[in-house]
PDB file of N, CA and C in Angstrom:
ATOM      1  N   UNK A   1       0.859  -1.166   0.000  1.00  0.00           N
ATOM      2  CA  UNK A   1       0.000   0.000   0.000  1.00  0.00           C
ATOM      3  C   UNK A   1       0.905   1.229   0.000  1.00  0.00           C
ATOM      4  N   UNK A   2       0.785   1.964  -0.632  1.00  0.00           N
ATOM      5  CA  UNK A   2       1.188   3.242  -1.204  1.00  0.00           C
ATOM      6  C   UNK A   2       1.136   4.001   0.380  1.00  0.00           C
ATOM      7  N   UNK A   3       1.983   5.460   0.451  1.00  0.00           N
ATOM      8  CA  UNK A   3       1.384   5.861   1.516  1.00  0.00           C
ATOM      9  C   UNK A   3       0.179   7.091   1.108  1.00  0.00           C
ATOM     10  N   UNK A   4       0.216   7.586   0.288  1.00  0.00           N
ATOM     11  CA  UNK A   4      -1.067   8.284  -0.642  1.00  0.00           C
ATOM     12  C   UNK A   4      -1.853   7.084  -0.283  1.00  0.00           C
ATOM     13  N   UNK A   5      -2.353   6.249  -0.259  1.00  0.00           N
ATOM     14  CA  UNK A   5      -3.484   5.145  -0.739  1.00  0.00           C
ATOM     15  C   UNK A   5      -3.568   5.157   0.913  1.00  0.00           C
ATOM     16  N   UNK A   6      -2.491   4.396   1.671  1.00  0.00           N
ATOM     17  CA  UNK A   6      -2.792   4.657   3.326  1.00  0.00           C
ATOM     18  C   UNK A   6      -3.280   5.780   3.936  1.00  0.00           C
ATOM     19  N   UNK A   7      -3.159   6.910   3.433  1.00  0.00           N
ATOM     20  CA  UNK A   7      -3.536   8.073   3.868  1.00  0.00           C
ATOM     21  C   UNK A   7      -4.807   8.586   3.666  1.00  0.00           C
ATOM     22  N   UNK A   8      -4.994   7.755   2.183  1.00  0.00           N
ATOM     23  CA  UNK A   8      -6.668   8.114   1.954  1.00  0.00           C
ATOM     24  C   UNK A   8      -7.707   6.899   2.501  1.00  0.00           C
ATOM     25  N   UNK A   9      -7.140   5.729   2.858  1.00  0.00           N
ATOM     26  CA  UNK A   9      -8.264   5.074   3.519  1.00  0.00           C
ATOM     27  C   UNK A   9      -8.612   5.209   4.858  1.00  0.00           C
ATOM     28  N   UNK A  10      -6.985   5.901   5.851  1.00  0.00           N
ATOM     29  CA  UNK A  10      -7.554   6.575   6.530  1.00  0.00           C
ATOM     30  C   UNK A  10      -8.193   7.772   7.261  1.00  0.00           C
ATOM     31  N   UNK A  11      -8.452   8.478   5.951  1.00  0.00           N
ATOM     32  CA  UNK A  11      -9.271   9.454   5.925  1.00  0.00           C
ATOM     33  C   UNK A  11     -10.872   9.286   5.818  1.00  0.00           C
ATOM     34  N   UNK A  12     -10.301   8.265   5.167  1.00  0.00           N
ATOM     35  CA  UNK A  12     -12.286   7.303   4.744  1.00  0.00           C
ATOM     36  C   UNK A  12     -12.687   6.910   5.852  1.00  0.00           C
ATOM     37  N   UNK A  13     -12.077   6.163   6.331  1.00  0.00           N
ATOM     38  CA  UNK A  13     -11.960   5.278   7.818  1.00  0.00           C
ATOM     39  C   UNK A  13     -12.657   6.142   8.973  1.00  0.00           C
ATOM     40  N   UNK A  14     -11.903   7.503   8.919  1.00  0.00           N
ATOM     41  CA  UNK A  14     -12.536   8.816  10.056  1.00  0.00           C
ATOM     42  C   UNK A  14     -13.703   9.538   9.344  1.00  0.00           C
ATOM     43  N   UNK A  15     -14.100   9.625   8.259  1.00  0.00           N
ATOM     44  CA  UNK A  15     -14.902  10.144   8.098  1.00  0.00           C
ATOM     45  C   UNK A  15     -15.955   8.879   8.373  1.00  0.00           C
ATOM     46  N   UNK A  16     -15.438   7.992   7.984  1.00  0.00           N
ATOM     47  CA  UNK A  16     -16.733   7.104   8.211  1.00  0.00           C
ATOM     48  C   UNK A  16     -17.312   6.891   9.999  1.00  0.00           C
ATOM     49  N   UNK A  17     -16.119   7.201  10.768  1.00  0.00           N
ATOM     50  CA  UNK A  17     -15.902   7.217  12.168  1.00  0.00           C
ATOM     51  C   UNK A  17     -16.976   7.966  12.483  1.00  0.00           C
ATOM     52  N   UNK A  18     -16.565   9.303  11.571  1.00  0.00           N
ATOM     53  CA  UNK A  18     -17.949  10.252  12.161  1.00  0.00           C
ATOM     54  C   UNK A  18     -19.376  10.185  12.504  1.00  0.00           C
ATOM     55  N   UNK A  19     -19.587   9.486  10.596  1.00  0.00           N
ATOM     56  CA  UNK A  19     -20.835   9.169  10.661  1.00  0.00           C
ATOM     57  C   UNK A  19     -21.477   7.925  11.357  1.00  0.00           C
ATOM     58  N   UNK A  20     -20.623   7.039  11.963  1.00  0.00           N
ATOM     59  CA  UNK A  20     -21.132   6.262  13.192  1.00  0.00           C
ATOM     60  C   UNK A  20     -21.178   7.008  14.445  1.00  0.00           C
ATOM     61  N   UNK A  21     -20.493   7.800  14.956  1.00  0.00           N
ATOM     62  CA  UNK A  21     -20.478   8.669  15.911  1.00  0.00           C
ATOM     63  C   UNK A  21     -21.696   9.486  15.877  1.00  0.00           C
ATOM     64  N   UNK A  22     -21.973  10.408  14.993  1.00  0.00           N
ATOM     65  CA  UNK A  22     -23.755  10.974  14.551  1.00  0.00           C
ATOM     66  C   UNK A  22     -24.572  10.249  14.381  1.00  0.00           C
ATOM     67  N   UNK A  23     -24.650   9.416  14.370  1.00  0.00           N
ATOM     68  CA  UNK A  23     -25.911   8.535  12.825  1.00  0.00           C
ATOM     69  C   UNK A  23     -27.037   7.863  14.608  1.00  0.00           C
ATOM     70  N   UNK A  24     -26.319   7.743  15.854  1.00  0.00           N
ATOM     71  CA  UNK A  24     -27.568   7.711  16.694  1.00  0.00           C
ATOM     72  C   UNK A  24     -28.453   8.812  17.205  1.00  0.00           C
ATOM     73  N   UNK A  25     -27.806   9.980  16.713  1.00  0.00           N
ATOM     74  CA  UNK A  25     -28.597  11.322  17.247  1.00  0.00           C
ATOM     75  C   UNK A  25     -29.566  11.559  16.076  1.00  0.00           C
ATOM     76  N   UNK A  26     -29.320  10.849  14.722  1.00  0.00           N
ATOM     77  CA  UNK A  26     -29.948  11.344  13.788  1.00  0.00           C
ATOM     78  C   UNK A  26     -29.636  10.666  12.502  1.00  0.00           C
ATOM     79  N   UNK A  27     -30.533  10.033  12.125  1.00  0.00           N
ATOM     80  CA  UNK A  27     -30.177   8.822  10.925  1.00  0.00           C
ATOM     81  C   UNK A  27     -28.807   9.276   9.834  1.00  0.00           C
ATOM     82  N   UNK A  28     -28.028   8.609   9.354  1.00  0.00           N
ATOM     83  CA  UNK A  28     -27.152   9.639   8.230  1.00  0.00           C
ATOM     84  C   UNK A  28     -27.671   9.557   6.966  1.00  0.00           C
ATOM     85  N   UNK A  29     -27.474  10.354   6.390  1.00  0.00           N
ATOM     86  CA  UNK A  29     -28.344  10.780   5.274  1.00  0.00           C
ATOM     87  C   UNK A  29     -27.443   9.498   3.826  1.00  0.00           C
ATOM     88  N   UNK A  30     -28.651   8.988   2.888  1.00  0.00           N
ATOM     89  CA  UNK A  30     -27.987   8.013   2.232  1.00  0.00           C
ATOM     90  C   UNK A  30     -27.340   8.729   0.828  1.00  0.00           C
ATOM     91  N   UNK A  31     -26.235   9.129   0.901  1.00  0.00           N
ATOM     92  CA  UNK A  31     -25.463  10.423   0.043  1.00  0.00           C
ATOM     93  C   UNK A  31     -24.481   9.534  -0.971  1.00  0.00           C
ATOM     94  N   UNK A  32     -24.396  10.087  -1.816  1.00  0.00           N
ATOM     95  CA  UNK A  32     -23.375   9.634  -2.675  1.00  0.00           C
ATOM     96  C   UNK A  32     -22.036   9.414  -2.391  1.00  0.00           C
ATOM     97  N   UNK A  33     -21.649  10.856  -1.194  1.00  0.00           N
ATOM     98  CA  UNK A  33     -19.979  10.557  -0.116  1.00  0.00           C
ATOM     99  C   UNK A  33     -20.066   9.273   0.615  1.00  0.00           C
ATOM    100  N   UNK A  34     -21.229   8.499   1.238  1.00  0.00           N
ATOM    101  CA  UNK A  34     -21.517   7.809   1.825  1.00  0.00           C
ATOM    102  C   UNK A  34     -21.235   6.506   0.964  1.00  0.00           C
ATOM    103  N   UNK A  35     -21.950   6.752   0.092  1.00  0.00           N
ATOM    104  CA  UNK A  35     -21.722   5.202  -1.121  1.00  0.00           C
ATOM    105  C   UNK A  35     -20.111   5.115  -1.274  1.00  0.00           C
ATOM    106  N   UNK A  36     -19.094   6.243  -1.290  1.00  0.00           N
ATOM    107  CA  UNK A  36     -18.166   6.347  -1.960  1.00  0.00           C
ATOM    108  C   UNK A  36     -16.891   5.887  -1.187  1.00  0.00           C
ATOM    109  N   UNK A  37     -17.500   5.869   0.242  1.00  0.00           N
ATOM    110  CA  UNK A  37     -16.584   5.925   1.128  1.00  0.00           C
ATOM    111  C   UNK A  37     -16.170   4.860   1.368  1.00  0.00           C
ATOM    112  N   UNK A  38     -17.412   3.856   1.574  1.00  0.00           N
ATOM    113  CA  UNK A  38     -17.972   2.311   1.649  1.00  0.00           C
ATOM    114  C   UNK A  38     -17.463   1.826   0.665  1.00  0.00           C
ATOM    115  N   UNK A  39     -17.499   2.530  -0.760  1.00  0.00           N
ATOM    116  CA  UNK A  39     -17.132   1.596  -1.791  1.00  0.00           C
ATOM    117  C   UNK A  39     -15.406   1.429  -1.689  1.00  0.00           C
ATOM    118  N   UNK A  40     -14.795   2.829  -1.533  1.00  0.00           N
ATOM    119  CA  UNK A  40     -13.726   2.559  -1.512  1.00  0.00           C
ATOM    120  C   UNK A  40     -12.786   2.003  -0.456  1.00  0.00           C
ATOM    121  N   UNK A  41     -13.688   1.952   0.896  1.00  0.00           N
ATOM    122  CA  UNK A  41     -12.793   0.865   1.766  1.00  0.00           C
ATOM    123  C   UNK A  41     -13.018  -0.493   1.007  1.00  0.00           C
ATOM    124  N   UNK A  42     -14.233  -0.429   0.791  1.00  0.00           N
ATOM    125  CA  UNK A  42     -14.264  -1.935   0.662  1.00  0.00           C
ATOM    126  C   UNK A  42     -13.166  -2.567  -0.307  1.00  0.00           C
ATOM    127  N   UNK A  43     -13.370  -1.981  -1.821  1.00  0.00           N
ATOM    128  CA  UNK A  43     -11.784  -1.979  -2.636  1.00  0.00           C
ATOM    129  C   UNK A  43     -10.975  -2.157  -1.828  1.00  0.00           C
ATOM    130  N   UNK A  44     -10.500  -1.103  -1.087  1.00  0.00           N
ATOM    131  CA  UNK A  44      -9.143  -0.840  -0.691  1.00  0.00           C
ATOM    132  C   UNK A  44      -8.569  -2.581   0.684  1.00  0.00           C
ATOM    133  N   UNK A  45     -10.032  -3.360   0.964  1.00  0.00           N
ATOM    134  CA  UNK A  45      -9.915  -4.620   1.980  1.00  0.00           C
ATOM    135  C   UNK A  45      -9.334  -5.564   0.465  1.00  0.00           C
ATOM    136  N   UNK A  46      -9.676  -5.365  -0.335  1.00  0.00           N
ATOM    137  CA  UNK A  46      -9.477  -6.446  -1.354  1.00  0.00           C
ATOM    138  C   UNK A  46     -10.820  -6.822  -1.956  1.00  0.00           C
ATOM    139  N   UNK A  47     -12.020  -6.377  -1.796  1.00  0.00           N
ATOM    140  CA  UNK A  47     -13.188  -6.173  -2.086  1.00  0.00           C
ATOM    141  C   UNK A  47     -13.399  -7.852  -2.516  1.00  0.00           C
ATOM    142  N   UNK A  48     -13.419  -8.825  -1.001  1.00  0.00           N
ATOM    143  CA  UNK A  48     -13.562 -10.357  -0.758  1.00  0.00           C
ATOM    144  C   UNK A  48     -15.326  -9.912  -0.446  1.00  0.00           C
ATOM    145  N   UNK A  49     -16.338 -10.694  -1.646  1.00  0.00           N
ATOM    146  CA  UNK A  49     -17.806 -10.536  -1.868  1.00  0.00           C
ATOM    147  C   UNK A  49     -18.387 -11.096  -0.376  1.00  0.00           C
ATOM    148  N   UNK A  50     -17.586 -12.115  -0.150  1.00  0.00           N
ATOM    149  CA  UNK A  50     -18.093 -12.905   1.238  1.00  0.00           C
ATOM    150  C   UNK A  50     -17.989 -11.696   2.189  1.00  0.00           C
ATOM    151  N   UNK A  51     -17.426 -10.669   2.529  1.00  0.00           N
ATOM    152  CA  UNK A  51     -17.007  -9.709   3.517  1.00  0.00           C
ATOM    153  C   UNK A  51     -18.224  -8.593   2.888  1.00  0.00           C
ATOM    154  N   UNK A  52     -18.715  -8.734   1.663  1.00  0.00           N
ATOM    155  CA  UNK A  52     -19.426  -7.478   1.793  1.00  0.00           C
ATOM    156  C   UNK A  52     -20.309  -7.074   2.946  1.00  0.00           C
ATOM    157  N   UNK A  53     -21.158  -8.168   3.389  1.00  0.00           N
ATOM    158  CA  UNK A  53     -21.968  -7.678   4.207  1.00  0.00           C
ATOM    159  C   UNK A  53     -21.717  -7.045   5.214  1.00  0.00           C
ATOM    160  N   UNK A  54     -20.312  -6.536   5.892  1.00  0.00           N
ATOM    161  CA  UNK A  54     -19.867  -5.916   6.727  1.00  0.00           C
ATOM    162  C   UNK A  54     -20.160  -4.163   6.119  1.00  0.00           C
ATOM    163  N   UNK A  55     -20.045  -4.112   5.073  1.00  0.00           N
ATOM    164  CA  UNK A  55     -20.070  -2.625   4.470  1.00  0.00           C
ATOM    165  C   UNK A  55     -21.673  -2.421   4.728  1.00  0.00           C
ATOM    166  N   UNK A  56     -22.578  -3.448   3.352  1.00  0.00           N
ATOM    167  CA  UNK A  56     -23.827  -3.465   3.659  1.00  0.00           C
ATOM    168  C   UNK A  56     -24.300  -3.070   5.040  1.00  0.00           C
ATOM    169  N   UNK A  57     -24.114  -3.633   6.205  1.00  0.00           N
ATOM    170  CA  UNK A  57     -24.578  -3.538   7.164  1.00  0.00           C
ATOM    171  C   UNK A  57     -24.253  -2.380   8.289  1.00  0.00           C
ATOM    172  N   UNK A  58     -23.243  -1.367   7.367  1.00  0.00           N
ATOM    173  CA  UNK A  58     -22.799  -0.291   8.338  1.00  0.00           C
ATOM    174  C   UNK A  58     -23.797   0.894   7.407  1.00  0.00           C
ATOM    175  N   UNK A  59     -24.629   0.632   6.243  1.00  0.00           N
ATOM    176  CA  UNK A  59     -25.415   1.116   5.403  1.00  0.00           C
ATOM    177  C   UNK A  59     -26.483   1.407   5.771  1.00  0.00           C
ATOM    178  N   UNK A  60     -26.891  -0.341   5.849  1.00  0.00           N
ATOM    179  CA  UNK A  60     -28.349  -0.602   6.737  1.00  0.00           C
ATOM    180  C   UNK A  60     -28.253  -0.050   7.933  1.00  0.00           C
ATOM    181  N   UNK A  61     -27.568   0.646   8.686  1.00  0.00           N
ATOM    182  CA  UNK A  61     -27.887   0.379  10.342  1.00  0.00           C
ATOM    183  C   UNK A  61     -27.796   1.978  10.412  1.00  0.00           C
ATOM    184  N   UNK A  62     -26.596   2.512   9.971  1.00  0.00           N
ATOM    185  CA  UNK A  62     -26.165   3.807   9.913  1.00  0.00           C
ATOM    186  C   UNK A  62     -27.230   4.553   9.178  1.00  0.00           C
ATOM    187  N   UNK A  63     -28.120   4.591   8.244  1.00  0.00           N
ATOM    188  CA  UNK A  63     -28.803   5.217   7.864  1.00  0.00           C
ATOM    189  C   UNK A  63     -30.496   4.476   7.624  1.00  0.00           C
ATOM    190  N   UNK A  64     -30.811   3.774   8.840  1.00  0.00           N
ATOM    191  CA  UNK A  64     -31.479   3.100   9.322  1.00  0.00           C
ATOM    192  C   UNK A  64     -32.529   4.403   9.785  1.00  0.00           C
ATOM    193  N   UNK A  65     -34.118   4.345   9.401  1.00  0.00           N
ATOM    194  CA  UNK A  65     -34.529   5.704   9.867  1.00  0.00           C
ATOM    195  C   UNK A  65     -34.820   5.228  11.336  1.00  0.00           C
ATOM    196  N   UNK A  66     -35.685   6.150  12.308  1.00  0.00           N
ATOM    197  CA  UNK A  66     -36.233   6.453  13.305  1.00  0.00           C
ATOM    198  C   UNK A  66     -37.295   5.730  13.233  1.00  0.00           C
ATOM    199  N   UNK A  67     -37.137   4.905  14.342  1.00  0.00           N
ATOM    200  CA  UNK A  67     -38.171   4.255  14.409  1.00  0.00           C
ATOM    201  C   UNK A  67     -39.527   4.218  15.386  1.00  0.00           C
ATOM    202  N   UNK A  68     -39.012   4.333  16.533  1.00  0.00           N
ATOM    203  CA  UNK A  68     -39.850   5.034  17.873  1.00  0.00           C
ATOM    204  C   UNK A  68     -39.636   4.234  18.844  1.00  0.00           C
ATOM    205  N   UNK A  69     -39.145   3.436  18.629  1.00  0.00           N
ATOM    206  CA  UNK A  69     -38.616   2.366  19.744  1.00  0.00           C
ATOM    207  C   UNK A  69     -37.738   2.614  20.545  1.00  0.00           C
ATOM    208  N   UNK A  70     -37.701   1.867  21.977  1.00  0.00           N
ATOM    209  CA  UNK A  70     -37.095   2.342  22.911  1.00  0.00           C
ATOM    210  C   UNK A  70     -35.726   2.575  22.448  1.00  0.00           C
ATOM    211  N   UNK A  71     -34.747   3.439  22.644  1.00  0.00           N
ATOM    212  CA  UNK A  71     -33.072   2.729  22.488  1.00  0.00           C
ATOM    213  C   UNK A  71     -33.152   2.756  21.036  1.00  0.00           C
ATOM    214  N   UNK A  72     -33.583   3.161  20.330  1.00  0.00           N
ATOM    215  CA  UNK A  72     -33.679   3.839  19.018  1.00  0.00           C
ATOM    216  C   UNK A  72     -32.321   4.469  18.439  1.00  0.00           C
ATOM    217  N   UNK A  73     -32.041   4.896  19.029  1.00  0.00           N
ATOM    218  CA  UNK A  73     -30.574   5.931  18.724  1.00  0.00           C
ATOM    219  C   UNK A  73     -29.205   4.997  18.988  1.00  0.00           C
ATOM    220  N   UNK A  74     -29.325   4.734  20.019  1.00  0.00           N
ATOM    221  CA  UNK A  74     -28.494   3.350  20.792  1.00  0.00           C
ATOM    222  C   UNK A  74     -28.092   2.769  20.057  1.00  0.00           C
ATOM    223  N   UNK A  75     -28.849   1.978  19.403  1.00  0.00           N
ATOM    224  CA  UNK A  75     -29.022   0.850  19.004  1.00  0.00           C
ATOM    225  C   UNK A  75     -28.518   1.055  17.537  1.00  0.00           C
ATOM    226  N   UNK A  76     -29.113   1.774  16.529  1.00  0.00           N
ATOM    227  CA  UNK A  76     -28.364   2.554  15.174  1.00  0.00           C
ATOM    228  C   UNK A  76     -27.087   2.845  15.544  1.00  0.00           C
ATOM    229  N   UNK A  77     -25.920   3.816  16.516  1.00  0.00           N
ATOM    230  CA  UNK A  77     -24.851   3.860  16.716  1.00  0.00           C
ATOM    231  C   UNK A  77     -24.300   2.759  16.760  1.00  0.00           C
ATOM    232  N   UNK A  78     -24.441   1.944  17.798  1.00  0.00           N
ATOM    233  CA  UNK A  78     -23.864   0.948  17.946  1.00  0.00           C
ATOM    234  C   UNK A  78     -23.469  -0.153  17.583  1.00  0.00           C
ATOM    235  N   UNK A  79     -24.610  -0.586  16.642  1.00  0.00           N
ATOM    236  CA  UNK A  79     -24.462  -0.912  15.274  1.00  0.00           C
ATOM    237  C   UNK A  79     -23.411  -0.565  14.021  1.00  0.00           C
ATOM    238  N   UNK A  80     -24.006   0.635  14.071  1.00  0.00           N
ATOM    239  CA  UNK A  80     -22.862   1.235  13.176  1.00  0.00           C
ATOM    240  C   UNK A  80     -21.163   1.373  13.404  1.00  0.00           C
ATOM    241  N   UNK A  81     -20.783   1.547  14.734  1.00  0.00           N
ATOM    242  CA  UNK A  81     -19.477   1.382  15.087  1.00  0.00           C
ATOM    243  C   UNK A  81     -19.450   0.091  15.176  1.00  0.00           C
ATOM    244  N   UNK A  82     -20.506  -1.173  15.785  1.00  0.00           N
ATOM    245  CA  UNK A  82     -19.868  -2.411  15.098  1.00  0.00           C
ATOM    246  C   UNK A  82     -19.815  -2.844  13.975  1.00  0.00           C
ATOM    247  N   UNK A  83     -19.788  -2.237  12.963  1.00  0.00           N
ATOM    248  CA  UNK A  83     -19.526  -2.259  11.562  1.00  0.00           C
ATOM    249  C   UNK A  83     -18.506  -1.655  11.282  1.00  0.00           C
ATOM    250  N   UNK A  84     -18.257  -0.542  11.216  1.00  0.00           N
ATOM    251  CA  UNK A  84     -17.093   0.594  11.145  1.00  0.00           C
ATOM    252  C   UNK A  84     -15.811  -0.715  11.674  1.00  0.00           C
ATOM    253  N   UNK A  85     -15.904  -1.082  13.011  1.00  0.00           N
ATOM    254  CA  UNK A  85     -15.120  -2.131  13.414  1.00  0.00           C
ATOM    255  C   UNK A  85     -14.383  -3.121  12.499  1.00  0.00           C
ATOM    256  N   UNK A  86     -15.431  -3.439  11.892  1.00  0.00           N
ATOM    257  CA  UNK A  86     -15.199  -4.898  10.935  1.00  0.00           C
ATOM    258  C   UNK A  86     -14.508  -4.312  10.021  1.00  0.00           C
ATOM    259  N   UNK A  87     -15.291  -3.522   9.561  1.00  0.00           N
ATOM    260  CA  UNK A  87     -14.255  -2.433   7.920  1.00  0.00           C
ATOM    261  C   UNK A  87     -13.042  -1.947   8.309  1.00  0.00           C
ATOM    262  N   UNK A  88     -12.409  -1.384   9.574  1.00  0.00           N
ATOM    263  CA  UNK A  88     -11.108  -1.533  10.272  1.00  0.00           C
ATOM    264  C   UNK A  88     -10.238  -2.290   9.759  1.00  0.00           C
ATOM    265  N   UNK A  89     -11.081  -3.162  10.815  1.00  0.00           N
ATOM    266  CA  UNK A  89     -10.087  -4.773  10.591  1.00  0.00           C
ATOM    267  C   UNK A  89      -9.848  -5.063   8.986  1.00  0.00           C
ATOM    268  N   UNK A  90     -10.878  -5.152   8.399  1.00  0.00           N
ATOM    269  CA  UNK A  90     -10.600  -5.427   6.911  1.00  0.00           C
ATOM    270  C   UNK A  90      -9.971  -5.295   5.476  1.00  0.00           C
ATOM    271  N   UNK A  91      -9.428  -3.984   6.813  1.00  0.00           N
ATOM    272  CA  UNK A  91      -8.668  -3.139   5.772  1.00  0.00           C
ATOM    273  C   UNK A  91      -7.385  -2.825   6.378  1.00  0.00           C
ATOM    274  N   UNK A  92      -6.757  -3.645   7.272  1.00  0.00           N
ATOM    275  CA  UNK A  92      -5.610  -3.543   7.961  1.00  0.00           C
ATOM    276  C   UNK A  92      -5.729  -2.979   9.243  1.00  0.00           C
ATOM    277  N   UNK A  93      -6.618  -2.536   9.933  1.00  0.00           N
ATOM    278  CA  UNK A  93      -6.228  -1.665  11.099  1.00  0.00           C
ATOM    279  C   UNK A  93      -6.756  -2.705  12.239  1.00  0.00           C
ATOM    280  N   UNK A  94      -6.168  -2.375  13.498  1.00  0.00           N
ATOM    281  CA  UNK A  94      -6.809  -2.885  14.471  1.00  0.00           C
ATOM    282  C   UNK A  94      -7.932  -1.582  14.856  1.00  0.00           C
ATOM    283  N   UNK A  95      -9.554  -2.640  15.065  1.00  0.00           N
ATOM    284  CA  UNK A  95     -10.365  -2.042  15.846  1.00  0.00           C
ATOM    285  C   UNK A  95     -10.333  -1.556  17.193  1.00  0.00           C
ATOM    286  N   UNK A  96      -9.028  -1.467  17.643  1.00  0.00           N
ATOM    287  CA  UNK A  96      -9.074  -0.899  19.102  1.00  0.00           C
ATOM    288  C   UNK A  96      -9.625   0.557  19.333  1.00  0.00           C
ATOM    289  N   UNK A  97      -9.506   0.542  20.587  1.00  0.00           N
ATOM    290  CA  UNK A  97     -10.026   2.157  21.296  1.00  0.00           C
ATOM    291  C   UNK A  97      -8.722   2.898  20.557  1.00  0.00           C
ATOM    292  N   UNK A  98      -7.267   2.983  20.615  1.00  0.00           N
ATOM    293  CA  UNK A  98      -6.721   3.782  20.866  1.00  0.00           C
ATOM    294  C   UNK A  98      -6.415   4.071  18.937  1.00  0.00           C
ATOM    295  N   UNK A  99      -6.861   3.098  18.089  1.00  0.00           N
ATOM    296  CA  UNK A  99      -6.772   3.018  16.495  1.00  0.00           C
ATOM    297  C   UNK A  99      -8.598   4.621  16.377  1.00  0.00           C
ATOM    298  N   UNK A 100      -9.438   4.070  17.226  1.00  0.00           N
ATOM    299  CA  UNK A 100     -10.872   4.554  17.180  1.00  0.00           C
ATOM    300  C   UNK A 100     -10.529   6.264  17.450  1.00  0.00           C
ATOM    301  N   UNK A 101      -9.463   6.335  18.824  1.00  0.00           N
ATOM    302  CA  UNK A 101      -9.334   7.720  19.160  1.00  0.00           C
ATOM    303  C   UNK A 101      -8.509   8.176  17.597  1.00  0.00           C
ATOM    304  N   UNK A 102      -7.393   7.735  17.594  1.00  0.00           N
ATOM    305  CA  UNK A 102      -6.659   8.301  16.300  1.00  0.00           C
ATOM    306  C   UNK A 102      -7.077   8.933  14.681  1.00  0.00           C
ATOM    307  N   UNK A 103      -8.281   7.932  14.763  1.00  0.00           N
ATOM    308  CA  UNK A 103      -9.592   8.570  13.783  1.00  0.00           C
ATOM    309  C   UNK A 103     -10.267   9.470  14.563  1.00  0.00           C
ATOM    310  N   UNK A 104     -10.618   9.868  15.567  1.00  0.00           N
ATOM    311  CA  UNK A 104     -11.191  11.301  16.416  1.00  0.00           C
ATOM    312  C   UNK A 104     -10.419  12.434  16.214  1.00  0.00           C
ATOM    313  N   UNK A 105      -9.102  12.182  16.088  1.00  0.00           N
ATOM    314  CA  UNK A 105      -8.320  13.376  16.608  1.00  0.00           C
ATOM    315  C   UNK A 105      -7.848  13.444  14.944  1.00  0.00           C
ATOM    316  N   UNK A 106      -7.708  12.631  14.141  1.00  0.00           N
ATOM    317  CA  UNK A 106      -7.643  12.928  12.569  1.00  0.00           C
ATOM    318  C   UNK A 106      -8.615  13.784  11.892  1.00  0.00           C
ATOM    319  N   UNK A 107      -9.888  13.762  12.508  1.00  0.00           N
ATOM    320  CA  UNK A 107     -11.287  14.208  12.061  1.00  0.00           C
ATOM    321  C   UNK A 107     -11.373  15.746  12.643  1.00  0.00           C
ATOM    322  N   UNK A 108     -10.459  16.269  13.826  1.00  0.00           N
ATOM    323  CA  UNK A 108     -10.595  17.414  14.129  1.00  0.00           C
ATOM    324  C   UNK A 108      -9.057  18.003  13.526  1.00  0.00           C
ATOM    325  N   UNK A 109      -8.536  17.707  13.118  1.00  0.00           N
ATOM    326  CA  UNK A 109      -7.528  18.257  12.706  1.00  0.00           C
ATOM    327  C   UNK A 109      -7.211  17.915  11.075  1.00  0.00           C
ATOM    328  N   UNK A 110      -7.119  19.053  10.289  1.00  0.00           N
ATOM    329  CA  UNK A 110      -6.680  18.899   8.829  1.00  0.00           C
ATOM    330  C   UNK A 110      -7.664  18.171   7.937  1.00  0.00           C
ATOM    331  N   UNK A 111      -8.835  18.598   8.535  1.00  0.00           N
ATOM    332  CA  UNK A 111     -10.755  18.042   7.536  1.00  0.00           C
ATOM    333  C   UNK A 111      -9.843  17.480   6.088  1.00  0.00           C
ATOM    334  N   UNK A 112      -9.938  18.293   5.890  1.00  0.00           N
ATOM    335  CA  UNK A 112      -9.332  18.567   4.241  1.00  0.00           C
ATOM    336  C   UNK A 112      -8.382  18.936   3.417  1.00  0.00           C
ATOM    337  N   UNK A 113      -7.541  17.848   4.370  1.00  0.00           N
ATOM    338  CA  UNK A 113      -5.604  18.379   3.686  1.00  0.00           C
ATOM    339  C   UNK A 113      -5.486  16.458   3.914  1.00  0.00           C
ATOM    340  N   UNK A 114      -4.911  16.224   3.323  1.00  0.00           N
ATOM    341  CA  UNK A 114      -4.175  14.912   3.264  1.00  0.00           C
ATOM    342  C   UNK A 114      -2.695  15.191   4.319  1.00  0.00           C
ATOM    343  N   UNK A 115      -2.101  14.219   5.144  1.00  0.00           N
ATOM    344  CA  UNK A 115      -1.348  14.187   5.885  1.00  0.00           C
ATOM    345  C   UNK A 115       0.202  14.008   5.148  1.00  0.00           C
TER     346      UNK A 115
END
């Protein structure tokens, strides 16, 4: 892996961080950045068809509407970062806390500059 190519998946990686981080206060909207982001981790894992459903399912959950049910919000986040998780792993990173903070502190610093 290139470090241009490392640098942009983990940029994908934190942005995608985000939108698991939001997506329980408020469904994420199903956007074309969204398709793009997904598509290109998934590429970037080796895009193995058996593994899709890990992407699929950070799709389904993350932009999962409101439903009215208890734990509603909960339950969509949490979801969604256990997905985000899997796409991690899948793409070289460990899902740990301290890989999770490093995408936090990437996401507040340099939005839109490559490292």
């Amino acid at each position: 892996m290139t470090l241009l190519h490392e640098q942009l998946v983990r940029k994908a990686l934190a942005a995608l961080s985000e939108i698991a981080d939001e997506c329980g206060e408020r469904p994420a909207r199903k956007t074309l950045g969204l398709r793009f982001l997904l598509m290109y981790t998934f590429a970037a894992s080796g895009a193995d068809p058996k593994l899709k459903w890990i992407w699929d399912s950070f799709w389904v959950e993350a932009t999962a509407p409101r439903s009215g049910r208890t734990m509603d919000a909960y339950i969509r986040g949490t979801n969604a970062r256990s997905a985000l998780a899997g796409i991690c792993r899948e793409v070289g990173y460990p899902p740990d806390s301290e890989f999770l903070r490093h995408l936090a502190r990437q996401r507040e610093t340099s939005e839109h500059t490559i490292e």
